[in-house]
Protein backbone atom coordinates (compact mmCIF):
# COMPACT_ATOMS: atom_id res chain seq x y z
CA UNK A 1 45.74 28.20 2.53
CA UNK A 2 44.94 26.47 5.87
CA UNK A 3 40.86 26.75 7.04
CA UNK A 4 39.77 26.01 10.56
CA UNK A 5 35.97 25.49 10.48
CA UNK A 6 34.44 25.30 13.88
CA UNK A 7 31.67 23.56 15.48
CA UNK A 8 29.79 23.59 18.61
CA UNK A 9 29.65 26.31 21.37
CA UNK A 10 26.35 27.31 22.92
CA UNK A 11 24.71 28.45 26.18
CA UNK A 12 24.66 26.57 29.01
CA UNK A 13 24.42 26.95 32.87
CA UNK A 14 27.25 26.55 35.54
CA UNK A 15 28.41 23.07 36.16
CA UNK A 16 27.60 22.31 32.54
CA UNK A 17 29.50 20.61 29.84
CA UNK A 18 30.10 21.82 26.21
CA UNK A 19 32.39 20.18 23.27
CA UNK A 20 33.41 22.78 20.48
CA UNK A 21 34.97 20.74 17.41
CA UNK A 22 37.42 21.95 14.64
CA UNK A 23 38.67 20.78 11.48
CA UNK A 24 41.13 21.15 9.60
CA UNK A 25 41.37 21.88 6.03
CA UNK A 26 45.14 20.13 5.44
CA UNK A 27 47.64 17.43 7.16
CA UNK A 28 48.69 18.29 10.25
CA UNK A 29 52.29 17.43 10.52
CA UNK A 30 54.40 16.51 13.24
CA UNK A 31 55.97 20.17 13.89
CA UNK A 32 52.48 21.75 14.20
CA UNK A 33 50.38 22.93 16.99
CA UNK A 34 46.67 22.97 17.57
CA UNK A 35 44.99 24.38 20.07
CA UNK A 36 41.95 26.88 21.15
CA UNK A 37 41.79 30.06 22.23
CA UNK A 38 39.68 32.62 23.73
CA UNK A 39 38.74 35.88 23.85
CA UNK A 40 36.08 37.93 26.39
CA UNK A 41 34.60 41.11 26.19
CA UNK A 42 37.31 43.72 27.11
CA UNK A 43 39.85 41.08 27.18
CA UNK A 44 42.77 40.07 25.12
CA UNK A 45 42.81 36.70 23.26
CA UNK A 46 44.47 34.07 25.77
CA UNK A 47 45.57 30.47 25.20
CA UNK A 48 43.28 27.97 27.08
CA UNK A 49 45.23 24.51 25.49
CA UNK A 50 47.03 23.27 23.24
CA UNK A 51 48.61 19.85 21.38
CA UNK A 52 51.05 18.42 19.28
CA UNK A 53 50.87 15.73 16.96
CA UNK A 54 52.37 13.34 19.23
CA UNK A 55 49.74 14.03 22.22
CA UNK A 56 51.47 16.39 24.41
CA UNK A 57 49.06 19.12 25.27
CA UNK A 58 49.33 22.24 28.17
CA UNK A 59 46.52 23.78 29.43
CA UNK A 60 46.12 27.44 30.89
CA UNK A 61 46.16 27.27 35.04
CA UNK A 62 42.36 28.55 35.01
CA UNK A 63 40.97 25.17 32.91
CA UNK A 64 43.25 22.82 33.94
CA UNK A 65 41.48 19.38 35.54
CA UNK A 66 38.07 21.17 33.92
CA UNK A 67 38.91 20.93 29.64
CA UNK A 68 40.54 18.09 27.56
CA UNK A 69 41.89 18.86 24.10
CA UNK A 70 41.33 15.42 22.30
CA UNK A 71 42.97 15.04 19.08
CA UNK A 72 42.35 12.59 15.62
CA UNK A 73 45.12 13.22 13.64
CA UNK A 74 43.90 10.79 10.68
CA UNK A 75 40.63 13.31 10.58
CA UNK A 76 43.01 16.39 11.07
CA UNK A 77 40.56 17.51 13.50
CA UNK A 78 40.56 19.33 17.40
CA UNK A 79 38.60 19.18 20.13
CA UNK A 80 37.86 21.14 23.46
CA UNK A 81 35.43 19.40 25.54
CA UNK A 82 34.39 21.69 28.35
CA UNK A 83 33.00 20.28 31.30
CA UNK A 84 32.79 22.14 34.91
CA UNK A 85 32.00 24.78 33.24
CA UNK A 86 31.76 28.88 34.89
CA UNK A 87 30.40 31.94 34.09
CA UNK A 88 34.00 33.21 33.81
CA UNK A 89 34.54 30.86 30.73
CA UNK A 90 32.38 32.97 28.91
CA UNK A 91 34.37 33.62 25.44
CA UNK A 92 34.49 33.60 21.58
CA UNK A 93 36.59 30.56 21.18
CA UNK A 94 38.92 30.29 18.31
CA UNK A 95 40.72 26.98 17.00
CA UNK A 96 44.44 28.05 15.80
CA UNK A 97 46.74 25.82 13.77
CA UNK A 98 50.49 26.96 14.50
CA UNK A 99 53.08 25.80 11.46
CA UNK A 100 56.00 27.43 12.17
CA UNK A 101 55.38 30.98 11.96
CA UNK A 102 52.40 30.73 10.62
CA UNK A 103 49.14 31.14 12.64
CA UNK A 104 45.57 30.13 11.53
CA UNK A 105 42.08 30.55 13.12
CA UNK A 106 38.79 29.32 12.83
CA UNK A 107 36.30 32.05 12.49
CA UNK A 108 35.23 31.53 16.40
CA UNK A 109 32.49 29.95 18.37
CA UNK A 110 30.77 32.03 21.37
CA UNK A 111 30.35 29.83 24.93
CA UNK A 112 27.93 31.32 26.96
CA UNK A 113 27.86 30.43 30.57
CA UNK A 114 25.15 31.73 32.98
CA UNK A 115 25.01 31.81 36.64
């Protein structure tokens, strides 16, 4: 059974920065996806980025040129570091491990951005 355990998340004002962390409790292999997730009050759980094992990542419109999804695949562990950050990004964050399909999360980490 795959486990996602999350770090990082916080409150922080507009034009702030903020790196959430995840690892991984298996290999990653070359089919699977990592990637984060988010979810706001009200809202349905959207994709903000994503990566596969060889480095190719996609972002959502609303974060692109703002987050980076760094990736260590000898640690098995994910990264979203945040950085132009607005009240709009204000979310539980979830890290999700894709194998096939088969979806895992990490038990979320709430980004608070004030204006």
């Amino acid at each position: 059974q795959v486990q996602l355990v999350e770090s990082g998340g916080g409150l922080v004002q507009a034009g702030g920065s903020l790196r959430l962390s995840c690892a991984a409790s298996v290999n990653i292999f070359s089919g699977d996806l990592m990637g984060w997730y988010r979810q706001a009050p009200g809202k349905q759980r959207e994709l903000v980025a994503r990566i596969t094992r060889g480095g190719t990542t996609n972002y959502a419109a609303s974060v692109k040129g703002r987050f980076t999804i760094p990736r260590d695949n000898a640690k098995n562990t994910v990264s979203l570091q945040m950085n132009s950050l607005r009240p709009e990004d204000t979310a539980v964050y979830y890290c999700n491990l894709a194998r096939g399909s088969n979806n895992s999360w990490g038990q979320g980490a709430q980004v608070t951005v004030s204006s």
